[in-house]
Structures are given as C-alpha cells and as structure tokens.
N, C-alpha and C. Protein backbone atom coordinates (compact mmCIF):
# COMPACT_ATOMS: atom_id res chain seq x y z
N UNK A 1 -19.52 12.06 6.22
CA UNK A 1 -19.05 13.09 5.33
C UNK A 1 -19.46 12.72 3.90
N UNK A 2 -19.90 13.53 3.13
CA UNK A 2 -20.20 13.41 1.67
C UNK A 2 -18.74 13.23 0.94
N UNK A 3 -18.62 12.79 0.12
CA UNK A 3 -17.45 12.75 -0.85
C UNK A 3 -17.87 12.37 -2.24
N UNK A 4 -17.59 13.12 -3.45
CA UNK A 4 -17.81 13.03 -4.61
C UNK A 4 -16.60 12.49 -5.18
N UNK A 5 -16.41 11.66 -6.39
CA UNK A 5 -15.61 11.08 -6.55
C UNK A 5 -15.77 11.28 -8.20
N UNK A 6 -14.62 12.17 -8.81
CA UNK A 6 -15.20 11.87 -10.59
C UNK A 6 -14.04 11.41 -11.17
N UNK A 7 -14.36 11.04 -12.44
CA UNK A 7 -13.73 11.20 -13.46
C UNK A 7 -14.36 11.42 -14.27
N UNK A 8 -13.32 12.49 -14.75
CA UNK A 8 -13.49 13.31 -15.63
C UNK A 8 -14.19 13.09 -17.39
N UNK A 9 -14.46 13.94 -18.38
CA UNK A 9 -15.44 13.87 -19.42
C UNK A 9 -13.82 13.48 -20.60
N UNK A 10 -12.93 12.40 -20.18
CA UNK A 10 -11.85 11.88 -20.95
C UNK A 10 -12.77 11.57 -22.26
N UNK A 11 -12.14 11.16 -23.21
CA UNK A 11 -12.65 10.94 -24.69
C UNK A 11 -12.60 9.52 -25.21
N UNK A 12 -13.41 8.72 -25.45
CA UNK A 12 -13.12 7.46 -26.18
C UNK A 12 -12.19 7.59 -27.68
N UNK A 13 -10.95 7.23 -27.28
CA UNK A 13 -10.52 7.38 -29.24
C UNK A 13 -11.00 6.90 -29.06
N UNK A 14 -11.43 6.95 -31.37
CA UNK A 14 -12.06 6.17 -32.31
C UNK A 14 -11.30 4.49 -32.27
N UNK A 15 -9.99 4.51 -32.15
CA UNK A 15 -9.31 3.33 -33.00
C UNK A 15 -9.35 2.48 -31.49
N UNK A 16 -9.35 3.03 -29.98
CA UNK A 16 -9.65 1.92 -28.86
C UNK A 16 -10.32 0.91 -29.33
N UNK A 17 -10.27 -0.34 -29.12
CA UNK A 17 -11.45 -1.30 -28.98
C UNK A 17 -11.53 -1.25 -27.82
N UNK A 18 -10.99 -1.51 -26.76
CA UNK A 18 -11.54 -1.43 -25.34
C UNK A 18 -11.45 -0.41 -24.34
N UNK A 19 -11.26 0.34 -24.76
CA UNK A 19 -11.70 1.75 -23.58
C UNK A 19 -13.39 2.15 -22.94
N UNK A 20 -13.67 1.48 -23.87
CA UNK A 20 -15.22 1.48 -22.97
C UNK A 20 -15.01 0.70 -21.87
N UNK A 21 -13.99 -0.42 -21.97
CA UNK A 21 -13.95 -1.50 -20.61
C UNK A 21 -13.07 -0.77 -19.72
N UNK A 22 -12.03 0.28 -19.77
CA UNK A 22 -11.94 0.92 -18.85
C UNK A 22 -12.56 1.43 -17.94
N UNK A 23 -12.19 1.35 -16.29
CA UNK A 23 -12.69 2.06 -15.38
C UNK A 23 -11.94 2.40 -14.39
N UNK A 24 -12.90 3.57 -13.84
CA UNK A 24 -11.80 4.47 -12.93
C UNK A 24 -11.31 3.87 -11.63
N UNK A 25 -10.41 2.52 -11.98
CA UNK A 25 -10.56 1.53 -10.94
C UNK A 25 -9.83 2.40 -9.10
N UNK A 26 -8.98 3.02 -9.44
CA UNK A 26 -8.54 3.67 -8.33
C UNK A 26 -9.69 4.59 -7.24
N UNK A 27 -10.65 5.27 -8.48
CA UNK A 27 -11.98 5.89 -7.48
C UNK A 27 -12.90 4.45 -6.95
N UNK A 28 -12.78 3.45 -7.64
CA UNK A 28 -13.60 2.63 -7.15
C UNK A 28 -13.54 1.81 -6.04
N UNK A 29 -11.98 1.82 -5.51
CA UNK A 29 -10.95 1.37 -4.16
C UNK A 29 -11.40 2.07 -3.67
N UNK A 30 -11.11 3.87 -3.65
CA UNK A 30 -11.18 5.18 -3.01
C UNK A 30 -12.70 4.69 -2.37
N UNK A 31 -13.52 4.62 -3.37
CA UNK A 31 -15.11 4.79 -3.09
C UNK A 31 -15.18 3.79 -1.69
N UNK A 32 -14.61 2.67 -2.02
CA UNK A 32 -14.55 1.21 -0.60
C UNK A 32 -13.72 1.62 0.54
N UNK A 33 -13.37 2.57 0.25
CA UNK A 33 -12.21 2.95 1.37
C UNK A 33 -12.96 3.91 2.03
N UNK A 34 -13.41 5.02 1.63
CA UNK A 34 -14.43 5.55 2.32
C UNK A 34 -15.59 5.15 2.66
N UNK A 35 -16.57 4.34 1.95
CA UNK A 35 -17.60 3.23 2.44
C UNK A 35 -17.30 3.01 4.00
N UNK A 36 -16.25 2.22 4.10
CA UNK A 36 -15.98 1.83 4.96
C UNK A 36 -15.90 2.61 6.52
N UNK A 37 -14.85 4.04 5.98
CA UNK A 37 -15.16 4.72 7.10
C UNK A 37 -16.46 5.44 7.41
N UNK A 38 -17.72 4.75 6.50
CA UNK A 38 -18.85 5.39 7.58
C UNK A 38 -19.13 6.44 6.49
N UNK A 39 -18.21 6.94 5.36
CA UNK A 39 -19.07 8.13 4.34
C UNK A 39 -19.44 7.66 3.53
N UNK A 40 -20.35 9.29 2.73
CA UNK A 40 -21.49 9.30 1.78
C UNK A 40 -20.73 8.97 0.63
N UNK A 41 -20.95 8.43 -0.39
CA UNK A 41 -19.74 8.55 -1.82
C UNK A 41 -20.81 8.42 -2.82
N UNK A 42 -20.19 9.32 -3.54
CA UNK A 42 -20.94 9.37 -4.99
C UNK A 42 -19.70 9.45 -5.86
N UNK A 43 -20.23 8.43 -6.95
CA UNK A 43 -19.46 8.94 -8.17
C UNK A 43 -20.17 9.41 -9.16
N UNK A 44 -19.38 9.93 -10.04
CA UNK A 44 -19.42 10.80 -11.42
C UNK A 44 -18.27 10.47 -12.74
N UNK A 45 -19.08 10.14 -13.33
CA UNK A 45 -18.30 9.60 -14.55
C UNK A 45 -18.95 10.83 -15.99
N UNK A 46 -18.14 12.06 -15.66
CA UNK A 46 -18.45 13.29 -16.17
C UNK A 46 -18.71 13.90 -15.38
N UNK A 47 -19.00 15.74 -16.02
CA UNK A 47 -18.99 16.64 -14.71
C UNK A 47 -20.53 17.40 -14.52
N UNK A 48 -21.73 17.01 -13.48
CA UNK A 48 -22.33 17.56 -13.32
C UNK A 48 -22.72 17.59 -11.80
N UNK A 49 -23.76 18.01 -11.56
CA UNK A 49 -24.11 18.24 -9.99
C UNK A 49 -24.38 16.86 -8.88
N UNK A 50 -23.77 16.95 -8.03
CA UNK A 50 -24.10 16.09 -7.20
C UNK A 50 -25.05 16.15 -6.47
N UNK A 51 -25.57 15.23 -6.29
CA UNK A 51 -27.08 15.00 -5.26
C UNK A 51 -26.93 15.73 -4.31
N UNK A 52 -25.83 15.71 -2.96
CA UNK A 52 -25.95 16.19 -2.01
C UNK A 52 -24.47 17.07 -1.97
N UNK A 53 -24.66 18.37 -0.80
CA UNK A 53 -23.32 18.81 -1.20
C UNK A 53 -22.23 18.19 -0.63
N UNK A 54 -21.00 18.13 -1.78
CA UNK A 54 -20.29 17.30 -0.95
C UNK A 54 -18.80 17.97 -0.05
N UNK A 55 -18.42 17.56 0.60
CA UNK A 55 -17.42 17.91 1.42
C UNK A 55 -15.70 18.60 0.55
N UNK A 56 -15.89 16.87 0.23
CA UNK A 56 -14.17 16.50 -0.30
C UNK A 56 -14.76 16.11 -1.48
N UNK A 57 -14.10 16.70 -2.91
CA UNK A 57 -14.04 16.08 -4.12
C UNK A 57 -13.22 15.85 -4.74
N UNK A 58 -13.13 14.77 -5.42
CA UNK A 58 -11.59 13.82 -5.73
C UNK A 58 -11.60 13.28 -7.04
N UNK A 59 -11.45 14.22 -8.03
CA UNK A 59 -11.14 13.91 -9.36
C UNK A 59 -9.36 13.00 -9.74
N UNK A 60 -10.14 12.13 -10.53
CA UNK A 60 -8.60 11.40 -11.28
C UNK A 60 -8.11 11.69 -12.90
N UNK A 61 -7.25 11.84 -12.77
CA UNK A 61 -6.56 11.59 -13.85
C UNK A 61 -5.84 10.53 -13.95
N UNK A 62 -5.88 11.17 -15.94
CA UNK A 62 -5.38 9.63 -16.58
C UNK A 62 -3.98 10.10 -17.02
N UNK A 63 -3.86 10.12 -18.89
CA UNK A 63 -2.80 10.48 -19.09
C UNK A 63 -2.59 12.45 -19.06
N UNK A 64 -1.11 12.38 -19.28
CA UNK A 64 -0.39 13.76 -19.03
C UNK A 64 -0.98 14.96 -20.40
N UNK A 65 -1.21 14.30 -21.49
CA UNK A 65 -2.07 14.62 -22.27
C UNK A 65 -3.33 15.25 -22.53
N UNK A 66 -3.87 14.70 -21.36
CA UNK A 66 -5.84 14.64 -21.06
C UNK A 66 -5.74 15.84 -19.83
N UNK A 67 -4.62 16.19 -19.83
CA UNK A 67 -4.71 17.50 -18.65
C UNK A 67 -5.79 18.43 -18.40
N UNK A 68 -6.50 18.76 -19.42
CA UNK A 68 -7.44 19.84 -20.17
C UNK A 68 -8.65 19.30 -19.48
N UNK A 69 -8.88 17.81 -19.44
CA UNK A 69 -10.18 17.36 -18.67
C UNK A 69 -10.07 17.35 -17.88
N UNK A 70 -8.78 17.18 -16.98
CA UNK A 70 -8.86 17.11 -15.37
C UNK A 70 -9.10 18.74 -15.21
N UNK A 71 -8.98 19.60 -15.38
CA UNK A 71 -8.71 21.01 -15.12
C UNK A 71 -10.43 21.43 -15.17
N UNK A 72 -10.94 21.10 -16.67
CA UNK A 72 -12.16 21.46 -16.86
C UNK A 72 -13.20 20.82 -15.87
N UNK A 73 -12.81 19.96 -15.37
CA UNK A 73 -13.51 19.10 -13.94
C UNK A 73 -13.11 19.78 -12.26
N UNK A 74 -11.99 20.37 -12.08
CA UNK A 74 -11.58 21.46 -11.24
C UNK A 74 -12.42 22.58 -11.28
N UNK A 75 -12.40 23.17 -12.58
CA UNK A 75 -13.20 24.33 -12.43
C UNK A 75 -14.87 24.11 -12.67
N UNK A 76 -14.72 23.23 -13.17
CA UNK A 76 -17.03 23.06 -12.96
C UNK A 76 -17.04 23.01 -11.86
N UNK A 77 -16.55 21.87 -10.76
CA UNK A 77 -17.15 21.76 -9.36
C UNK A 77 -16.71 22.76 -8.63
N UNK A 78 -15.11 23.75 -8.80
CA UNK A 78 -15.24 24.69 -7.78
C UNK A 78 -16.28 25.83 -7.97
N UNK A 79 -16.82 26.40 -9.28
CA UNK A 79 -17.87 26.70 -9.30
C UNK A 79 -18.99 26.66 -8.48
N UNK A 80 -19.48 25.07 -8.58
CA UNK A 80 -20.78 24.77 -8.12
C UNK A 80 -20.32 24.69 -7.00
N UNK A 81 -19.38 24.28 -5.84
CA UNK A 81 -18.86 23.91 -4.58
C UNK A 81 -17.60 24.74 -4.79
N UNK A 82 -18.07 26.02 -4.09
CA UNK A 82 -16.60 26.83 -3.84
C UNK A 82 -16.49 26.22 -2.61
N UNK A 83 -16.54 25.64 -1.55
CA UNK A 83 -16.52 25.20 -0.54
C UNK A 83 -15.95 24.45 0.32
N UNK A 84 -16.47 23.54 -1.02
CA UNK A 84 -15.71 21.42 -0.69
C UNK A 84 -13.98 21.72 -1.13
N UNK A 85 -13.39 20.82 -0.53
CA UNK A 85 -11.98 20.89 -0.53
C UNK A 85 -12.01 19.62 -1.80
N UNK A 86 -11.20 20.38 -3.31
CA UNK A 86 -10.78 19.69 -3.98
C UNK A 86 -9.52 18.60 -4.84
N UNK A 87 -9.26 17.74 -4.18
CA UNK A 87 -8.31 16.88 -4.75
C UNK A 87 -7.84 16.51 -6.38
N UNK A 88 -7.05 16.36 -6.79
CA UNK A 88 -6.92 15.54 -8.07
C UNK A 88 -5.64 14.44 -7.89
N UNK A 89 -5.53 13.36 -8.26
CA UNK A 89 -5.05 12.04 -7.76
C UNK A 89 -4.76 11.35 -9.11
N UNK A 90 -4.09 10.51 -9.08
CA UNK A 90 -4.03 9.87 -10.36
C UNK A 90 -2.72 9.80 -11.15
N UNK A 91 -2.83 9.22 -12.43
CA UNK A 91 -1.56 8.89 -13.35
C UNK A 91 -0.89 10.81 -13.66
N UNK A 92 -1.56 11.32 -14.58
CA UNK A 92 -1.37 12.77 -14.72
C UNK A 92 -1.04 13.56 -13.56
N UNK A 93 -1.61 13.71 -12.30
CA UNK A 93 -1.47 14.20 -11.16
C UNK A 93 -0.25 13.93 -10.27
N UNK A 94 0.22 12.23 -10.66
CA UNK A 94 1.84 12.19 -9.58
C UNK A 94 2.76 12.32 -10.45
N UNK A 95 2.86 12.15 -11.99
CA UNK A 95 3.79 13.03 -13.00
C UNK A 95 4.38 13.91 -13.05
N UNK A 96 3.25 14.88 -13.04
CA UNK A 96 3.04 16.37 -12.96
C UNK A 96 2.52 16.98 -11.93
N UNK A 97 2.76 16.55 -10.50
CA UNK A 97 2.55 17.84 -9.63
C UNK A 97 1.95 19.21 -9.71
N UNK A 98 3.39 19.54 -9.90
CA UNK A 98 3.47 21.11 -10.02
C UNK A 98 2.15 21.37 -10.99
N UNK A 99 2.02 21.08 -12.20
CA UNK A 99 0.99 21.18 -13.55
C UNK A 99 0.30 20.81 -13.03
N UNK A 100 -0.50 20.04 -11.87
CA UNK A 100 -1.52 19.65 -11.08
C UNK A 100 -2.44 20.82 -10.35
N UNK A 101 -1.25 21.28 -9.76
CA UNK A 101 -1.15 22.14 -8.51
C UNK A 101 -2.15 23.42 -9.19
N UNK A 102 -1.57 24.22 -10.31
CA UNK A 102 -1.92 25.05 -11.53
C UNK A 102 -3.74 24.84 -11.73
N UNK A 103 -4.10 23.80 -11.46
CA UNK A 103 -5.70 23.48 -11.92
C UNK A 103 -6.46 24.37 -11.20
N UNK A 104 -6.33 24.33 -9.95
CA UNK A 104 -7.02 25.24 -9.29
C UNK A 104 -8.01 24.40 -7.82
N UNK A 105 -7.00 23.71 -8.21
CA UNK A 105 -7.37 22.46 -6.78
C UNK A 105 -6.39 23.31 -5.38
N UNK A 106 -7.15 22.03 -4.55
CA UNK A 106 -6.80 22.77 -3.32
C UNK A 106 -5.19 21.47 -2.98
N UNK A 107 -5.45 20.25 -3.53
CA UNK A 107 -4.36 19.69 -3.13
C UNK A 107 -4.14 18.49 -4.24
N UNK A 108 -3.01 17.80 -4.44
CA UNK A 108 -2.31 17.01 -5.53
C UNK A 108 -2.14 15.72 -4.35
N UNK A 109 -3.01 14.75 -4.87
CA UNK A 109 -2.58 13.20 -4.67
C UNK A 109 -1.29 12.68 -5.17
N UNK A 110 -0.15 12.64 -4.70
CA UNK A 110 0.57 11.43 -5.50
C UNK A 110 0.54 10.44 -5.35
N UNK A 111 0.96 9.69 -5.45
CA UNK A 111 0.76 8.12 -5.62
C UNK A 111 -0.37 7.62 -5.35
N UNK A 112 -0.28 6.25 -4.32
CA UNK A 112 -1.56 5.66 -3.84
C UNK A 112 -2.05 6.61 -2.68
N UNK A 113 -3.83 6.60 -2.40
CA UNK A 113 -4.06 6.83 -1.39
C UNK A 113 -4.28 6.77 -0.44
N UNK A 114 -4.28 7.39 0.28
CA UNK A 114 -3.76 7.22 2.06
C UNK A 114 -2.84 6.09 2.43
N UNK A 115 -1.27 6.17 1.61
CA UNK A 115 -0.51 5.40 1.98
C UNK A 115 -0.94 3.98 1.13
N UNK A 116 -1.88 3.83 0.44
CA UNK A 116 -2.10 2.37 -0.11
C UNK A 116 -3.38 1.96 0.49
N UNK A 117 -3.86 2.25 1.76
CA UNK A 117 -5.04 2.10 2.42
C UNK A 117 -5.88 1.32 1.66
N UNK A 118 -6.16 2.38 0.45
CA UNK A 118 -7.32 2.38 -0.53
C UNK A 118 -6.91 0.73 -1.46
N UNK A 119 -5.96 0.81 -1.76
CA UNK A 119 -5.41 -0.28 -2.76
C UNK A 119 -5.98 -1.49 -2.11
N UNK A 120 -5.99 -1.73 -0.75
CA UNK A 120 -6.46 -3.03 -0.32
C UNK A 120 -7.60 -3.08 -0.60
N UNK A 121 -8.48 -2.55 -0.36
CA UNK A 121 -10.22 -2.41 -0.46
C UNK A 121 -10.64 -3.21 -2.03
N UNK A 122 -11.63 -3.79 -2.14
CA UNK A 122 -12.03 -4.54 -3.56
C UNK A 122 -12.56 -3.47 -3.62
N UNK A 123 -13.02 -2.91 -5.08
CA UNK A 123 -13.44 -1.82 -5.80
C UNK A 123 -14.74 -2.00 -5.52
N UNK A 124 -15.29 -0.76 -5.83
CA UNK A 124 -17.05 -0.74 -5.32
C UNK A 124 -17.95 -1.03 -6.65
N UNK A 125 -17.73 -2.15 -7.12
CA UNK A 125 -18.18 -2.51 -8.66
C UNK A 125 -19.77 -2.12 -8.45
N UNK A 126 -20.13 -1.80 -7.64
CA UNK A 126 -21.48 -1.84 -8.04
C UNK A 126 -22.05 -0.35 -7.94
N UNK A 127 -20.67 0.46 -7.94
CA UNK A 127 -21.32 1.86 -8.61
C UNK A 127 -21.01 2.15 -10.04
N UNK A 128 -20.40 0.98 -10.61
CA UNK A 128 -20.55 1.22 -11.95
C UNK A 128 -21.39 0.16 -12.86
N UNK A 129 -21.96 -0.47 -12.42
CA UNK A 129 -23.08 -1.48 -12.83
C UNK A 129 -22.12 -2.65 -13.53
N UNK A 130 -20.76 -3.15 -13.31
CA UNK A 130 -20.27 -3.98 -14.75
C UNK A 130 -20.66 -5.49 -13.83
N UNK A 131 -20.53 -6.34 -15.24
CA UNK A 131 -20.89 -8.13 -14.45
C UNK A 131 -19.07 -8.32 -14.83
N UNK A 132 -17.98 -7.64 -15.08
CA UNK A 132 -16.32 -8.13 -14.44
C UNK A 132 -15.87 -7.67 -13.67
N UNK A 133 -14.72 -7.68 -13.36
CA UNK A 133 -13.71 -7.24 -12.21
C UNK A 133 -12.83 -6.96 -13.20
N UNK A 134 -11.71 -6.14 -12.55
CA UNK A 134 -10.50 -6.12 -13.28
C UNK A 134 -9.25 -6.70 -11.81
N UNK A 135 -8.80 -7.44 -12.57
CA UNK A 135 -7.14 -7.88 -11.55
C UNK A 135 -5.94 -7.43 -12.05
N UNK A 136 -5.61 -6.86 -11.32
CA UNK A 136 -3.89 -6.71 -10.77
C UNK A 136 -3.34 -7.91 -10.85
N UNK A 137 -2.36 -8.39 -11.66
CA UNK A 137 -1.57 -9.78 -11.82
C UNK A 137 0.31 -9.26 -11.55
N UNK A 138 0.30 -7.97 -11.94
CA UNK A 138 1.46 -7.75 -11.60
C UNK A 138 1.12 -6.22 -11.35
N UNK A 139 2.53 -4.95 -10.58
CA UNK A 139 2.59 -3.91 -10.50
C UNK A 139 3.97 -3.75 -10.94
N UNK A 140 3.67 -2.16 -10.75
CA UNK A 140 5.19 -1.96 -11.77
C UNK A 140 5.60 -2.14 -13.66
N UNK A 141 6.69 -1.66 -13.58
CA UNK A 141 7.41 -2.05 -15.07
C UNK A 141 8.82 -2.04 -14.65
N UNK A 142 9.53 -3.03 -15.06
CA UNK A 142 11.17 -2.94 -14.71
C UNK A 142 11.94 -1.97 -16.60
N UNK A 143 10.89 -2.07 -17.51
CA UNK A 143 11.42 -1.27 -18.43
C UNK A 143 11.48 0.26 -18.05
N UNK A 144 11.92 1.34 -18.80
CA UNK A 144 11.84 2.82 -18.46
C UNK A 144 12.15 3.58 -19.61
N UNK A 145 10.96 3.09 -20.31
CA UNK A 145 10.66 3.87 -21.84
C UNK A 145 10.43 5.02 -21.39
N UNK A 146 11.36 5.99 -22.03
CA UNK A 146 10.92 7.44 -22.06
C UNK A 146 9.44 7.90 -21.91
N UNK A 147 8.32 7.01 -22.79
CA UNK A 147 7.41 7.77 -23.11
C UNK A 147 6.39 7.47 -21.95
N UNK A 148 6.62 6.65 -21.15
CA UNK A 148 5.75 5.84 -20.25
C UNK A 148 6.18 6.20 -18.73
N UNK A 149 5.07 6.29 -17.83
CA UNK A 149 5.39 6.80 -16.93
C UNK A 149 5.53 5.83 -15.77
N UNK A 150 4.48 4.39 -16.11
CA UNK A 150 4.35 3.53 -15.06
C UNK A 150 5.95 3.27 -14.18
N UNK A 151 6.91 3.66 -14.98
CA UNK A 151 8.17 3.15 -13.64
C UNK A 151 8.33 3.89 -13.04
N UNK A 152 7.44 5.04 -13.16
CA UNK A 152 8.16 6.04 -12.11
C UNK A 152 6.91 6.28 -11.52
N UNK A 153 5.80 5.95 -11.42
CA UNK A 153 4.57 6.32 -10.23
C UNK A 153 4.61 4.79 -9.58
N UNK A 154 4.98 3.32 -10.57
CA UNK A 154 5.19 2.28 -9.44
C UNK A 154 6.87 1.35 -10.04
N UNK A 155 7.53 2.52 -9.30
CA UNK A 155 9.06 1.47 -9.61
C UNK A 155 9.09 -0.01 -9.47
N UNK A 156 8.51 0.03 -8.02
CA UNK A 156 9.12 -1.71 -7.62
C UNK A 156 7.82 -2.68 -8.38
N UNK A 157 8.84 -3.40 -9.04
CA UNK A 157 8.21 -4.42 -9.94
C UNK A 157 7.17 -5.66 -8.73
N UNK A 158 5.98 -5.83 -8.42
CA UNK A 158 5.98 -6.79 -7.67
C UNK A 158 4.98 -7.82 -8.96
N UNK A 159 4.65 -9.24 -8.40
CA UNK A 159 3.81 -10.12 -9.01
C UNK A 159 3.02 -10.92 -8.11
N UNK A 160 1.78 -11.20 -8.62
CA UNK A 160 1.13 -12.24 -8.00
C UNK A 160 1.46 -13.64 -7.75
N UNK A 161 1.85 -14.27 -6.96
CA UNK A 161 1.66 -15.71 -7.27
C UNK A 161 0.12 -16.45 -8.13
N UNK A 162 -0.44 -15.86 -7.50
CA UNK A 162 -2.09 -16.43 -7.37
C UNK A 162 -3.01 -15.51 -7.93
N UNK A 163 -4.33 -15.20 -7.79
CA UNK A 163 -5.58 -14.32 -7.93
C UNK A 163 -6.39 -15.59 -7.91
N UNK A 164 -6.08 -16.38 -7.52
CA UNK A 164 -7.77 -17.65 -6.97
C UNK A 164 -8.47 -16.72 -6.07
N UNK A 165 -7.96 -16.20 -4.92
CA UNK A 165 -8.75 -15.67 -3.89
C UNK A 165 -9.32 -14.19 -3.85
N UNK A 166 -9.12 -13.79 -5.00
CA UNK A 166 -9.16 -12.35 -5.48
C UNK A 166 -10.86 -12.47 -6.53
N UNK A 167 -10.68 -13.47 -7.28
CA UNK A 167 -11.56 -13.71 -8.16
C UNK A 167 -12.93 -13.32 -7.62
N UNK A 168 -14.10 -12.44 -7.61
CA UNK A 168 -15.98 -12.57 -7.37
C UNK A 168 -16.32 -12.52 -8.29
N UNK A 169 -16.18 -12.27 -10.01
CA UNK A 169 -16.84 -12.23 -10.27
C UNK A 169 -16.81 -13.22 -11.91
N UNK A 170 -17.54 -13.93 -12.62
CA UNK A 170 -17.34 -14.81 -13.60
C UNK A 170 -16.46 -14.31 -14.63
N UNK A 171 -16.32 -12.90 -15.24
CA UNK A 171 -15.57 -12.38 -16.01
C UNK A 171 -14.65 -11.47 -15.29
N UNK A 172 -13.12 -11.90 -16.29
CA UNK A 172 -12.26 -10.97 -15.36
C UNK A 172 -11.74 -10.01 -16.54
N UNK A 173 -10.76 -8.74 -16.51
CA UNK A 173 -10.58 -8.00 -17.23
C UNK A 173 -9.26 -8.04 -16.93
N UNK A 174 -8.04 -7.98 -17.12
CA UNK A 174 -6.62 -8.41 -16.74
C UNK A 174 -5.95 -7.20 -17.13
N UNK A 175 -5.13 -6.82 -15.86
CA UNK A 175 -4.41 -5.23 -15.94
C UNK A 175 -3.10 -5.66 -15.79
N UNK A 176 -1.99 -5.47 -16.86
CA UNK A 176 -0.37 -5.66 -16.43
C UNK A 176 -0.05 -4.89 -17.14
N UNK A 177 1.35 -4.35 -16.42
CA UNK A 177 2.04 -3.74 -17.36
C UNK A 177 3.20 -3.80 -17.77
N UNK A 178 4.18 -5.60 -17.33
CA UNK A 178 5.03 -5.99 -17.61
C UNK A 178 5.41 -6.78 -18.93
C-alpha cells in the first residue's frame, strides 16, 4: 500500500534557535511502522504531489495554534487525492478532536498510533537525511499548566533508567518535558 506521510508548511519563528532541529519524529516511527508491514511510504515536509498515488495520507500536527496548516494540508491533498483516505494525528489533533474533525479529513488520530505500535519502531532517520537522533529520556509532565497540553495527551509520567541501548547515532538531540 502507498502511504504519504506529511507535515505540514508550519513556520520557523524568527526568535527559535532550534526549530530547524525539529522533526516530525512521530511520522518518522509511523514511516518504520509501516516499512515494516511491507508498505510504500513517502514523506513530505510541505504540501506538494506525491510520486505515486497514495492510499492513506497522514498529516501531523503540532501546536493548537498552527491549526490553519494542518487544514491547508487537508485540503491540498484532498484535492489532488479525492480518493486516499485522510488522517490527521498529532499534538493539535488529540486536543482538539472535534476542531480536527472540521478539516475535512476523513478521520482524527488521538494519541499514539496503532495503540503505541508505532512508538516502538526507531524512526526512519534516513528519510530525513540528519547525522542525530532524538531520545525520549522521559514521557509525560506531572505539572498541569493551563497553557500546555503535554499532561493531558501523555498523563502518566514514565522515565528512562538508561538510553545506552537506544543510542545509533554519534549526536543525540534530547526530548523531555519534565
């Protein structure tokens, strides 16, 4: 099966220093998770035509904010693929549901996918050309700042003991949010 995988045309603020080192690490699980079962995967980092047509397309979102790009990525590909059955998944997407639902997709990811499936898989770093990884050292937040959503898409606080055995690649990029 073909599967397209984007994210969306989000915006670098000016004042980030590291948002260029962001990546759409969840499509990049997704991407290994389907690898695996035997499909085609393409990603897209912006919205234009895919090589081949694809089946299932599975845009992410970020924040609740950036709504406007996930939507504008809904409607380019149902355009070009009235066809393919379209997903949106992600931080913005298990927030906001319902405001999900509204895009013009055919269905709303919440949480992890397929049950977490995907979460095990090492990311498919080599559809985005980088020489790091990024690690997971902890999940969750036990705080519940109003403005922040992480306790409520991953309540239970867990931690690593370790990442020795996690480590491939010489540079690492470190994701927490405790």
């Amino acid at each position: 099966m073909n599967i397209l995988l984007v994210e969306p045309n989000f915006p670098i603020p000016p004042k980030s220093k590291n948002h260029h080192n962001f990546l759409p690490i969840g499509l990049l699980k997704i991407a290994a998770y389907h690898r695996n079962q035997r499909d085609k995967v393409e990603l897209h980092r912006g919205n234009y035509p895919a090589k081949s047509y694809p089946k299932e397309i599975k845009i992410t979102s970020l924040f609740t904010y950036w709504s406007k790009y996930v939507w504008d990525s809904v409607s380019f590909y149902r355009t070009i693929y009235p066809k393919a059955k379209i997903e949106v998944g992600g931080i913005y997407a298990s927030l906001m549901p319902e405001h999900a639902e509204q895009s013009g997709c055919d269905d709303v990811q919440i949480g992890l996918y397929r049950s977490g499936l995907a979460e095990k898989c090492e990311p498919a770093y080599d559809m985005v050309g980088v020489d790091y990884q990024i690690v997971h050292a902890s999940r969750g937040c036990f705080r519940k700042c109003n403005f922040c959503g992480t306790w409520k898409i991953e309540p239970e606080v867990t931690y690593k003991t370790s990442i020795k055995n996690e480590i491939k690649k010489k540079q690492l990029f470190f994701m927490t949010t405790t």
